[in-house]
N, C-alpha and C. Protein backbone atom coordinates (compact mmCIF):
# COMPACT_ATOMS: atom_id res chain seq x y z
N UNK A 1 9.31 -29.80 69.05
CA UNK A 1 8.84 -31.02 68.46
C UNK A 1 7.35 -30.90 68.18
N UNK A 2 7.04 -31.77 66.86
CA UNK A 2 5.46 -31.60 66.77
C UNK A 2 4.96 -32.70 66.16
N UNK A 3 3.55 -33.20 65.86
CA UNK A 3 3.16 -34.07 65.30
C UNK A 3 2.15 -33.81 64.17
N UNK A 4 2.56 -34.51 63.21
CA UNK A 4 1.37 -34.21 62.13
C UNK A 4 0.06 -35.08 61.97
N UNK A 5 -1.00 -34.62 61.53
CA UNK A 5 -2.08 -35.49 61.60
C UNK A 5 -2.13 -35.47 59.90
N UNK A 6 -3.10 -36.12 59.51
CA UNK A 6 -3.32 -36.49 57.65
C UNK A 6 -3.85 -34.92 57.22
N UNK A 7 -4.35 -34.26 57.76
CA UNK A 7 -4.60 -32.55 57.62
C UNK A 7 -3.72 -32.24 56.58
N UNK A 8 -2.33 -31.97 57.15
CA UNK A 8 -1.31 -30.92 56.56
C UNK A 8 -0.86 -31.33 55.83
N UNK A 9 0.03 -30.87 54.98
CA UNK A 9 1.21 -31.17 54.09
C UNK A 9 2.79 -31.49 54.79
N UNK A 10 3.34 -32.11 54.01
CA UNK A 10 5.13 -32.58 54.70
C UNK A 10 5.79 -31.87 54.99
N UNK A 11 5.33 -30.27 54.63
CA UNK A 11 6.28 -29.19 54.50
C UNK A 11 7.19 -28.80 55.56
N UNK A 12 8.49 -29.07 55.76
CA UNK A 12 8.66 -28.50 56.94
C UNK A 12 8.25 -27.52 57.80
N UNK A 13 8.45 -27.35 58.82
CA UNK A 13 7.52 -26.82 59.92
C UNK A 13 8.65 -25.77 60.39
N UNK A 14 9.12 -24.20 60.75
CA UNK A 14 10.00 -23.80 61.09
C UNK A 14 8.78 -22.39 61.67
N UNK A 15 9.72 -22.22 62.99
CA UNK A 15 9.23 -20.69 63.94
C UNK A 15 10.31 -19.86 63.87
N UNK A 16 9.93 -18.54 63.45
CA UNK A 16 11.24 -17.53 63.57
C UNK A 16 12.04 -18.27 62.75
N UNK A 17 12.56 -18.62 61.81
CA UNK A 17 13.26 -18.86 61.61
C UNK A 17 13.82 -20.48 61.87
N UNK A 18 13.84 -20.88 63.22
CA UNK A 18 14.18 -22.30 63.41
C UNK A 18 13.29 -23.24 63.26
N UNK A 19 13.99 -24.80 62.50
CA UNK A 19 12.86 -25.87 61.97
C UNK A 19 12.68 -26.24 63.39
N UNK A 20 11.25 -26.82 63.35
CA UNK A 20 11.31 -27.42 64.41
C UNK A 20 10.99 -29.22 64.53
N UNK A 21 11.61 -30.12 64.83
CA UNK A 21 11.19 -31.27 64.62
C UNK A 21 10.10 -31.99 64.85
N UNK A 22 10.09 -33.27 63.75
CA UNK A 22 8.51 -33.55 64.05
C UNK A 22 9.22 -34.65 64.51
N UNK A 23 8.20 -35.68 65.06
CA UNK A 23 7.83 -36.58 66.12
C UNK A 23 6.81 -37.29 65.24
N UNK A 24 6.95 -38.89 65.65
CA UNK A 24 5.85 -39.34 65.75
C UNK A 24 5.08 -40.27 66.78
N UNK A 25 5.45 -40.12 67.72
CA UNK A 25 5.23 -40.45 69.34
C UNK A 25 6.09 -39.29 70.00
N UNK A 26 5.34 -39.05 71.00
CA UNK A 26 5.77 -38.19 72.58
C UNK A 26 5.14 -38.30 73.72
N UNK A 27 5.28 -38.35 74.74
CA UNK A 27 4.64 -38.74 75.61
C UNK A 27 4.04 -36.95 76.41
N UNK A 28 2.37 -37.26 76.83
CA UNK A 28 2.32 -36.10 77.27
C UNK A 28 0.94 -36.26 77.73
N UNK A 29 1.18 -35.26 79.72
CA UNK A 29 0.37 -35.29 80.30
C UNK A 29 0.71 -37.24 80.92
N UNK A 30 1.77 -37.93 80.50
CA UNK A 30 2.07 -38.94 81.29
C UNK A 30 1.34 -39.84 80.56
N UNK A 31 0.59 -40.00 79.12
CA UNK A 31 0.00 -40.50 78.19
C UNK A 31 0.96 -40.75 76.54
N UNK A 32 1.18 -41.87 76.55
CA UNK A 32 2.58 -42.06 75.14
C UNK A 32 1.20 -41.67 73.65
N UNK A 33 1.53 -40.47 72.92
CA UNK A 33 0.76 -40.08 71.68
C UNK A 33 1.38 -40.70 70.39
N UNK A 34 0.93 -41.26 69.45
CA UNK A 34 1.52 -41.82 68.43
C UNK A 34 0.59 -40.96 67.19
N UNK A 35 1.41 -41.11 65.97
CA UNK A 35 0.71 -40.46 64.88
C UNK A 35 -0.20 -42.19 63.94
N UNK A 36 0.36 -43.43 64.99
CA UNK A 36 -0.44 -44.26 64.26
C UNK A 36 -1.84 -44.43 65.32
N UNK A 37 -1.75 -44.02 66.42
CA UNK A 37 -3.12 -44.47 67.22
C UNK A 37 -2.77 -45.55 67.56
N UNK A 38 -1.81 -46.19 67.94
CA UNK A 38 -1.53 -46.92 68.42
C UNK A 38 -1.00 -47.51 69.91
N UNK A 39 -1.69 -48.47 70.76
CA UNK A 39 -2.00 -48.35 72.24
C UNK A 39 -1.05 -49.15 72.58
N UNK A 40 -0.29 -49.99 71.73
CA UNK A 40 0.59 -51.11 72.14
C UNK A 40 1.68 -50.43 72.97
N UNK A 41 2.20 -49.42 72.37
CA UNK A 41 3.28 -48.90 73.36
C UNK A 41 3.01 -47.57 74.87
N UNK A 42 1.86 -47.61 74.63
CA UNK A 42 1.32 -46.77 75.95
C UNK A 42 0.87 -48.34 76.61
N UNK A 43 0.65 -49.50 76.32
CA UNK A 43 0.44 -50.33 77.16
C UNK A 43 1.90 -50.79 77.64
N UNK A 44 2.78 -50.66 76.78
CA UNK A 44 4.44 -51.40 77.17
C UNK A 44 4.72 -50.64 78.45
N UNK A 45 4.83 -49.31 78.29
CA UNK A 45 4.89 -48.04 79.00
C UNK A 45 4.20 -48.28 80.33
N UNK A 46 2.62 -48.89 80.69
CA UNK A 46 2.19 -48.54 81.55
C UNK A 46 2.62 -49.95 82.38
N UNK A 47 3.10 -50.92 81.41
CA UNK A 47 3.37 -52.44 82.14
C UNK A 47 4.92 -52.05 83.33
N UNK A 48 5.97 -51.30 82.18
CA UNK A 48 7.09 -50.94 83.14
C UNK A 48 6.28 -49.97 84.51
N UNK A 49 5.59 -49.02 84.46
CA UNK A 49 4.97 -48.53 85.70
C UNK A 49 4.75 -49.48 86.74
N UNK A 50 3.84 -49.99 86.07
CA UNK A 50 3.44 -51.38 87.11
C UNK A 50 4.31 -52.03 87.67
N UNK A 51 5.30 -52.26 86.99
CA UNK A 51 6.97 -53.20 87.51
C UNK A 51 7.50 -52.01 88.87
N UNK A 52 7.39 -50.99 88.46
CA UNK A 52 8.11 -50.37 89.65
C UNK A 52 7.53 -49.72 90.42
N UNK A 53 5.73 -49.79 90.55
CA UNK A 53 4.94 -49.22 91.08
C UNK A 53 5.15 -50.59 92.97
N UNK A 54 5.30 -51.61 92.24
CA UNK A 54 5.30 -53.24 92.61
C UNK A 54 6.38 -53.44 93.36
N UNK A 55 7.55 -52.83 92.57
CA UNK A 55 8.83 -52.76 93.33
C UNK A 55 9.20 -52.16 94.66
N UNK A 56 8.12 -50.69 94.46
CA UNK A 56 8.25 -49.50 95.76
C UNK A 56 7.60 -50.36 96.81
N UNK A 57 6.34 -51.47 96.54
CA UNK A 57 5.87 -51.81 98.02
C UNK A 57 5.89 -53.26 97.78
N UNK A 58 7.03 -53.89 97.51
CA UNK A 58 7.20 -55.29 97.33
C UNK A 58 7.65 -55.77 98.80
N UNK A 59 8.95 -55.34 99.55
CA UNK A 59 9.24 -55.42 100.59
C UNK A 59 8.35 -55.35 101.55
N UNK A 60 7.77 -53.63 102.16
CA UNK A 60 6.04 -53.92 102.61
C UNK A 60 5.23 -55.18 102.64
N UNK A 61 4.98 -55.46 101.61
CA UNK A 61 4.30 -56.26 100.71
C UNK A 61 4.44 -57.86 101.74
N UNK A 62 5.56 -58.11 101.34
CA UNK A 62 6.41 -59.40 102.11
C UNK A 62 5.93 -60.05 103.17
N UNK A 63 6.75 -58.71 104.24
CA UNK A 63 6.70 -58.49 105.17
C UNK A 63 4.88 -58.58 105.83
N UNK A 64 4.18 -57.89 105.64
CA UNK A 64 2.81 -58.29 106.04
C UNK A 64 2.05 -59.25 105.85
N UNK A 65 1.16 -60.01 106.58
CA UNK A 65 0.53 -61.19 106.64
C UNK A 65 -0.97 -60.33 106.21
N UNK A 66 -1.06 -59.15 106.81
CA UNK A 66 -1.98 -58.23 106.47
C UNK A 66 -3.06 -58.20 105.21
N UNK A 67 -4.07 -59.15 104.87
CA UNK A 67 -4.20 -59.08 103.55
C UNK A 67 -4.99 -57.56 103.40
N UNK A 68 -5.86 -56.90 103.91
CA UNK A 68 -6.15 -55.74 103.58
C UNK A 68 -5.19 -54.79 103.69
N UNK A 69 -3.97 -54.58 104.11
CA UNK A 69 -3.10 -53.90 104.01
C UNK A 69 -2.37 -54.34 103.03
N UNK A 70 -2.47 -55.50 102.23
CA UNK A 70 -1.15 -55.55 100.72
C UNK A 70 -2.35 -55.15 99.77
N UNK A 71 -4.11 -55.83 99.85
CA UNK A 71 -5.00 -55.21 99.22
C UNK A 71 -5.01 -53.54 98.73
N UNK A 72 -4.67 -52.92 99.83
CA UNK A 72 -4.68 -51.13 99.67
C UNK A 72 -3.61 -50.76 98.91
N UNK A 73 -2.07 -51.22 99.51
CA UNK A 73 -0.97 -51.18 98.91
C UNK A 73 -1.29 -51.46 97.61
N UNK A 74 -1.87 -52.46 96.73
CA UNK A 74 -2.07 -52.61 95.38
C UNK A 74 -2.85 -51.82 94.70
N UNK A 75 -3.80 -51.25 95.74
CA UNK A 75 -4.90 -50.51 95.34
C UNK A 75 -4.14 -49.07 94.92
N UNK A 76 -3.72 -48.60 96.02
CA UNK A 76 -3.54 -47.50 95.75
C UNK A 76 -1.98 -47.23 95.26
N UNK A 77 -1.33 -48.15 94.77
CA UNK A 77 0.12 -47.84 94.07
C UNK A 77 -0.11 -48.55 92.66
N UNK A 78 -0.20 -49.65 92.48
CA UNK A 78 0.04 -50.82 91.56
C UNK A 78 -1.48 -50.70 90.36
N UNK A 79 -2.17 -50.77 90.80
CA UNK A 79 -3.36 -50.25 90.14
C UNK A 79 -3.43 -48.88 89.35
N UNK A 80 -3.19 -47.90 90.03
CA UNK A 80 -3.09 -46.40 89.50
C UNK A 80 -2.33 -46.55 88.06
N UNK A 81 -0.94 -47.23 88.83
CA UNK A 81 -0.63 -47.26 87.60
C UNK A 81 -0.51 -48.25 86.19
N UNK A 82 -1.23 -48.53 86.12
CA UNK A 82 -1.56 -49.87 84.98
C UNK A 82 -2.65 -49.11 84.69
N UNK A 83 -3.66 -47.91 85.33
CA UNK A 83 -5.20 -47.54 84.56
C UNK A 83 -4.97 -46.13 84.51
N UNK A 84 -3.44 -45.55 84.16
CA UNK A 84 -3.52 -44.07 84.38
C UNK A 84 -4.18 -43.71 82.84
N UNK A 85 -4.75 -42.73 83.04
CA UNK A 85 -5.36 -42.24 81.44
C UNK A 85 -5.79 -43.18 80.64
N UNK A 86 -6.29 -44.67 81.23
CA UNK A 86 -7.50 -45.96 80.63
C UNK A 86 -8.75 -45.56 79.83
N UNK A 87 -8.85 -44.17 80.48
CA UNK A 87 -10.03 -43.32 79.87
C UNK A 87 -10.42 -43.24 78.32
N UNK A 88 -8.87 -42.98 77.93
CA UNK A 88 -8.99 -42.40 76.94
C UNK A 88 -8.87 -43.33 76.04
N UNK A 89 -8.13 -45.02 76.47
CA UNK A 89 -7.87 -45.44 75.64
C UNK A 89 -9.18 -46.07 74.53
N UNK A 90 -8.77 -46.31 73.46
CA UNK A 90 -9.47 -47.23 72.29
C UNK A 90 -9.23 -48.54 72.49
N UNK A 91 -9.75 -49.83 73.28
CA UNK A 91 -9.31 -51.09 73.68
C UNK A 91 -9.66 -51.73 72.34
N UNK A 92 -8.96 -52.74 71.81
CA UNK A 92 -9.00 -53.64 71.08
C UNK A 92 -9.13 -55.02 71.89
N UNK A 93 -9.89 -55.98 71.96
CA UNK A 93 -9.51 -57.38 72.30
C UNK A 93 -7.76 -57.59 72.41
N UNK A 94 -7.32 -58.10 71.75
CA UNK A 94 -5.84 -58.01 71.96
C UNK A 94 -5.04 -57.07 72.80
N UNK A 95 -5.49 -55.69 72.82
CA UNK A 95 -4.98 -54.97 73.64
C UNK A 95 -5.77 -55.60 75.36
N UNK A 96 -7.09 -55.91 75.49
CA UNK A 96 -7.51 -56.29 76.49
C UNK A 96 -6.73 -57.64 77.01
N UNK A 97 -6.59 -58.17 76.00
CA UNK A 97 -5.72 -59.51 76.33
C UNK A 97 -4.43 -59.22 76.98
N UNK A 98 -3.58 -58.37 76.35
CA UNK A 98 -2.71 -57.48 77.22
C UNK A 98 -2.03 -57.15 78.28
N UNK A 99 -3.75 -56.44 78.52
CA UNK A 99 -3.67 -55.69 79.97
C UNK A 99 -3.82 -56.94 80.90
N UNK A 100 -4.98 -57.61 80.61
CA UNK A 100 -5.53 -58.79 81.86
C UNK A 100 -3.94 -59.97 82.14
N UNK A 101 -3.37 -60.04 81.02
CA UNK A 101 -2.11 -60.99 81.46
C UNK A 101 -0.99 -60.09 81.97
N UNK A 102 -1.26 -58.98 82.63
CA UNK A 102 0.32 -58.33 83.15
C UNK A 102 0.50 -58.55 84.40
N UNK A 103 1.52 -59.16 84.42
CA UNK A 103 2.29 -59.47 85.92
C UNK A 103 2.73 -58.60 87.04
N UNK A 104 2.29 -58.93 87.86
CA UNK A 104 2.72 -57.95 89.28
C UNK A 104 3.67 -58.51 89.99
């Protein structure tokens, strides 16, 4: 599989002999790549993380009266993943709007 940027031509793409397909999203390095630059679905992507990052220490969670212990638990599960590869992103307002309304 591969992706084209505005560079090349449409031409199909084949190695040895076999075509190889293009793509225009793949996910990689745990980061969703689009050929539009587009963050909406690496944000959809990182919201389901969060759902089951939430899920693994929900019970935990419950269960403790502990607030620096559900604090860490968020810290170090639930957080990670909602800001994995944040680095890189291009934020738009709307995309910030987004992120700040996702539910835990």
């Amino acid at each position: 599989m591969f992706m084209r940027n505005g560079q090349v031509s449409d031409a199909p793409f084949s190695l040895h002999g076999t075509n190889i397909s293009e793509r225009s999203s793949y996910v990689y390095i745990g980061r969703e790549v689009n050929t539009a630059n587009d963050l909406a679905p690496e944000l959809s992507r990182r919201k389901r993380e969060v759902w089951g990052a939430s899920k693994s220490v929900e019970e935990i969670a419950k269960k403790t009266k502990n607030v620096r212990l559900r604090a860490h638990l968020f810290d170090s599960t639930v957080l990670p993943a909602l800001t994995y590869a944040s680095e890189t992103w291009a934020i738009r307002k709307q995309d910030e709007h987004a992120i700040s309304v996702t539910r835990v």
